[in-house]
C-alpha atoms as a PDB file:
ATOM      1  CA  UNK A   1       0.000   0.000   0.000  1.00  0.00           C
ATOM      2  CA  UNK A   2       2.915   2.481   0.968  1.00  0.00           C
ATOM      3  CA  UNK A   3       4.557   1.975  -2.448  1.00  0.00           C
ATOM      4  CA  UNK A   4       1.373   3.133  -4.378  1.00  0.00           C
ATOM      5  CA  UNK A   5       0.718   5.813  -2.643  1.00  0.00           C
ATOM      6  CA  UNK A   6       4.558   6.959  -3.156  1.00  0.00           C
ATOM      7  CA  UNK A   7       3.909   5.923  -6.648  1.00  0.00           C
ATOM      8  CA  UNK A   8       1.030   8.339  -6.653  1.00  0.00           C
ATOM      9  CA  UNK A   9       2.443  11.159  -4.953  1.00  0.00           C
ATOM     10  CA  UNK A  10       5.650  11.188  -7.336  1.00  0.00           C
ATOM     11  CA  UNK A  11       3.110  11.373 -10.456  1.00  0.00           C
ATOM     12  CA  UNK A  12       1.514  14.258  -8.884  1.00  0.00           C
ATOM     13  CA  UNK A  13       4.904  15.577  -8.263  1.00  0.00           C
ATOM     14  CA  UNK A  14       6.023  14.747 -12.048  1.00  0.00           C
ATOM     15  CA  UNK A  15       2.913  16.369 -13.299  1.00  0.00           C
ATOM     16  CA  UNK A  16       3.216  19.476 -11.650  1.00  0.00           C
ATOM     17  CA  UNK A  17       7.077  19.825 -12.766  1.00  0.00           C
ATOM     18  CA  UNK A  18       5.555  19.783 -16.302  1.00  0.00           C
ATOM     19  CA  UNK A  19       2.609  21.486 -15.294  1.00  0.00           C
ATOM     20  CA  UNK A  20       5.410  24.522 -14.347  1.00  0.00           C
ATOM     21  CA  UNK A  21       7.507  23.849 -16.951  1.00  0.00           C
ATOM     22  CA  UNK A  22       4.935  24.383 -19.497  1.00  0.00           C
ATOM     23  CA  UNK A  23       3.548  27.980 -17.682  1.00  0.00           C
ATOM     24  CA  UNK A  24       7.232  29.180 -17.403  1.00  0.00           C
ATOM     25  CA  UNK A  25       7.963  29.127 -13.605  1.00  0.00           C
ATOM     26  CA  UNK A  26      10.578  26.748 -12.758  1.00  0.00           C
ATOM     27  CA  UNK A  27      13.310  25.295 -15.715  1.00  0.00           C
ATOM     28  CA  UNK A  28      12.420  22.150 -17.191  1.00  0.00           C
ATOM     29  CA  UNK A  29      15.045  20.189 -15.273  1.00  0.00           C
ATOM     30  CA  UNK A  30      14.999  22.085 -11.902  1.00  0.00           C
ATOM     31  CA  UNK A  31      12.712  20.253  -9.462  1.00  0.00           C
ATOM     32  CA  UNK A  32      13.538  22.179  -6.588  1.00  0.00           C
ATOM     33  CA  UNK A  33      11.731  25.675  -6.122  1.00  0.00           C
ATOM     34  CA  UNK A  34      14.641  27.793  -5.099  1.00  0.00           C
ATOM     35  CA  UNK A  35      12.187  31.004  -4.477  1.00  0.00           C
ATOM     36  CA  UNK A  36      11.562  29.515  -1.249  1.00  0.00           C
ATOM     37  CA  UNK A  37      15.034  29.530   0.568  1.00  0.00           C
ATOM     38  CA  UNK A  38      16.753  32.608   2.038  1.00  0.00           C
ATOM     39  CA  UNK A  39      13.146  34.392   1.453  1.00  0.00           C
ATOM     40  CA  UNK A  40      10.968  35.335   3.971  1.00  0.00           C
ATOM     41  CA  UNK A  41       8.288  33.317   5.159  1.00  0.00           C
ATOM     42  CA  UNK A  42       5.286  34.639   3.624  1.00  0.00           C
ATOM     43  CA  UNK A  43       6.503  34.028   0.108  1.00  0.00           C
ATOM     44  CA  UNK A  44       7.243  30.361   1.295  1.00  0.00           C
ATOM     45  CA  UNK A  45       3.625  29.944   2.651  1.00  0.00           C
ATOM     46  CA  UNK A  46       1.779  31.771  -0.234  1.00  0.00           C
ATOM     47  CA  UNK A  47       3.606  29.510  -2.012  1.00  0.00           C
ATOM     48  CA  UNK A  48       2.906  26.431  -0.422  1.00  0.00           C
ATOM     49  CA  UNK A  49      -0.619  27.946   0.065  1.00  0.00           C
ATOM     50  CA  UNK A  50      -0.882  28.370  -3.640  1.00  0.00           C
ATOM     51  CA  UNK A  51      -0.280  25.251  -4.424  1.00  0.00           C
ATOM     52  CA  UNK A  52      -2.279  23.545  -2.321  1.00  0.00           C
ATOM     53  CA  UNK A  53      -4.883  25.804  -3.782  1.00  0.00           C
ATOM     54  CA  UNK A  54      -4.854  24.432  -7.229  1.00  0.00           C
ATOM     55  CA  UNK A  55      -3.897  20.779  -6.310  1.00  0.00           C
ATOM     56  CA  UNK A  56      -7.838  20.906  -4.512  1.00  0.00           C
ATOM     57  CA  UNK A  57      -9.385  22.880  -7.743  1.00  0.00           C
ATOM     58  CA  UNK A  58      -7.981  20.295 -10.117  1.00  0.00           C
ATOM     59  CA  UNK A  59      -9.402  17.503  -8.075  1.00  0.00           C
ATOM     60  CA  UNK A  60     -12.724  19.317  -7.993  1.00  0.00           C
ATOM     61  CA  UNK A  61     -12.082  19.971 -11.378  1.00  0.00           C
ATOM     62  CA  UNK A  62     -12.009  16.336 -12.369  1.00  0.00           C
ATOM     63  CA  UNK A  63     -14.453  15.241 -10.073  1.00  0.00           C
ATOM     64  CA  UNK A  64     -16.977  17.432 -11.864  1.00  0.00           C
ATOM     65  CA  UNK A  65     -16.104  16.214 -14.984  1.00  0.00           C
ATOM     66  CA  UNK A  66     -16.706  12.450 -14.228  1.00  0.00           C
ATOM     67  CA  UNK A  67     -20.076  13.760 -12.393  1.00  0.00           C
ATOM     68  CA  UNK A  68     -20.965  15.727 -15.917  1.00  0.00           C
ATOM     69  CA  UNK A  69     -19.801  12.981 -18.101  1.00  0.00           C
ATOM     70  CA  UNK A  70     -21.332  10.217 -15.891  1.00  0.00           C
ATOM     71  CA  UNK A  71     -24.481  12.372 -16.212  1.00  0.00           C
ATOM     72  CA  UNK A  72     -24.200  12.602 -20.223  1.00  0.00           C
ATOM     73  CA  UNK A  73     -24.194   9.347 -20.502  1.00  0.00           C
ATOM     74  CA  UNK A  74     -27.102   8.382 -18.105  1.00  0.00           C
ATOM     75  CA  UNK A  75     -29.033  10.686 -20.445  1.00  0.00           C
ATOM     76  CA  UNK A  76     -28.367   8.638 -23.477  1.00  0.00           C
ATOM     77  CA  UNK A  77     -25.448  11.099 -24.601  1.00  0.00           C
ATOM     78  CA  UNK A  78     -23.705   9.297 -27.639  1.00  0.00           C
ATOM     79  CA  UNK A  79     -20.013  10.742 -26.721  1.00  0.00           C
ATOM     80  CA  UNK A  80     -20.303   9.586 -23.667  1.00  0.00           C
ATOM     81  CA  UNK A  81     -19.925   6.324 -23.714  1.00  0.00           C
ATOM     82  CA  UNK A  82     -19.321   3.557 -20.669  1.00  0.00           C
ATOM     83  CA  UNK A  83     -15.452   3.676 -21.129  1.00  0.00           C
ATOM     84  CA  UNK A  84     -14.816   7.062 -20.912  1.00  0.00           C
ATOM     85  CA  UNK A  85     -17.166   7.239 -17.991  1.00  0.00           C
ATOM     86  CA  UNK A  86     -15.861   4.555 -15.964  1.00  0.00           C
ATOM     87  CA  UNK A  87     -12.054   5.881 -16.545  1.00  0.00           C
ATOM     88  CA  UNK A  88     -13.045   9.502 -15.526  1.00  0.00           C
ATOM     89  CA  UNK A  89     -14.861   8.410 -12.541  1.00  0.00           C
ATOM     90  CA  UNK A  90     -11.461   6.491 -11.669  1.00  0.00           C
ATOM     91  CA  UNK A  91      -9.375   9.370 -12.534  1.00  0.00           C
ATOM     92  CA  UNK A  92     -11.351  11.294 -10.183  1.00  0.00           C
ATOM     93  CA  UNK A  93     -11.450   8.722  -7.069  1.00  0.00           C
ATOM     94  CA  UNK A  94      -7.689   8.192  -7.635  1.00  0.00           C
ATOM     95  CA  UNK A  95      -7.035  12.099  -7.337  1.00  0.00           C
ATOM     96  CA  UNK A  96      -9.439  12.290  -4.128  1.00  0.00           C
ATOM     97  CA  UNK A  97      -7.602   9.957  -2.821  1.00  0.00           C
ATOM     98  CA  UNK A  98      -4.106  11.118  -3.202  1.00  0.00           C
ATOM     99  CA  UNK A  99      -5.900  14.512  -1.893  1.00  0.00           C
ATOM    100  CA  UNK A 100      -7.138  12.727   1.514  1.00  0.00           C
ATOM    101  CA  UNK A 101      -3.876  11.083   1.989  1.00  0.00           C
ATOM    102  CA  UNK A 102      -1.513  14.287   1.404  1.00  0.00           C
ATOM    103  CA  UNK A 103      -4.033  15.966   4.146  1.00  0.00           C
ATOM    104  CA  UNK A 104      -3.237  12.864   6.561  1.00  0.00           C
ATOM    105  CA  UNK A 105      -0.225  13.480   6.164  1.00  0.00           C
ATOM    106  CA  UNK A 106       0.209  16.788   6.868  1.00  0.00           C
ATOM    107  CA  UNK A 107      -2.027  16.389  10.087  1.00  0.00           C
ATOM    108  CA  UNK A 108       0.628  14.064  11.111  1.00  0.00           C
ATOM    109  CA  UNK A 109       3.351  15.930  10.547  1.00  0.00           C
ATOM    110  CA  UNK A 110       1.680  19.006  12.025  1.00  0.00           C
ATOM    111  CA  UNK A 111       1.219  16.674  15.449  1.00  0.00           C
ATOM    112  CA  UNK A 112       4.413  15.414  15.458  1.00  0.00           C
ATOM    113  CA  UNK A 113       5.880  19.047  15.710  1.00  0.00           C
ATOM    114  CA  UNK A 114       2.610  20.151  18.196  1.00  0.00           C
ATOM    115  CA  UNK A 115       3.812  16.767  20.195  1.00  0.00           C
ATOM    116  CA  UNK A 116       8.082  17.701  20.788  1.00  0.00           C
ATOM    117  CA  UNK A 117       9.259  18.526  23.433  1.00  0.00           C
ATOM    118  CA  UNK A 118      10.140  22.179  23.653  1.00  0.00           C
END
């Protein structure tokens, strides 16, 4: 189970290098964000902040589209037919996933550091 979800997490990571890549923000090659170290610590959060943001608008994103497409072809849509449905609605439990488990994680990170000693 651990190596799928590392699996999944290094596709998100892979898709949001090109995902940068392709809008001009980081080099092709360059996987580490660089803006983040020596600067202050608002840029690092908006940052982080940021991209948390659109990681949870592209899995609402998809999830709508499986819900529209599912409801296409429940209305006797041509286009939409029972493959395309059944991969979307896949696509988008896959993504929720990956979503729920990056927030587990972060809880548990977050009381690991509430839980040191000071």
């Amino acid at each position: 189970m651990t190596d799928a979800i590392s699996s999944i997490l290094s596709q998100i990571r892979a898709h949001e290098m090109r995902t940068r890549a392709a809008m001009g923000d980081v080099a092709p090659g360059n996987a580490i964000d660089t803006g983040a170290i020596g600067g202050n610590a608002a840029t690092a959060g908006s940052g982080f902040q940021q991209t948390l943001a659109k990681a949870i608008d592209g899995v609402s994103q998809t999830q709508a589209s499986a819900a529209s497409l599912q409801q296409a072809f429940e209305m006797g849509d041509p286009r939409a037919d029972l493959a395309r449905v059944m991969v979307a609605m896949q696509q988008s439990q896959v993504a929720f996933r990956a979503t729920v488990e990056v927030r587990n994680r972060l809880v548990q990170a977050y009381q690991d550091v509430m839980n040191m000693p000071i």
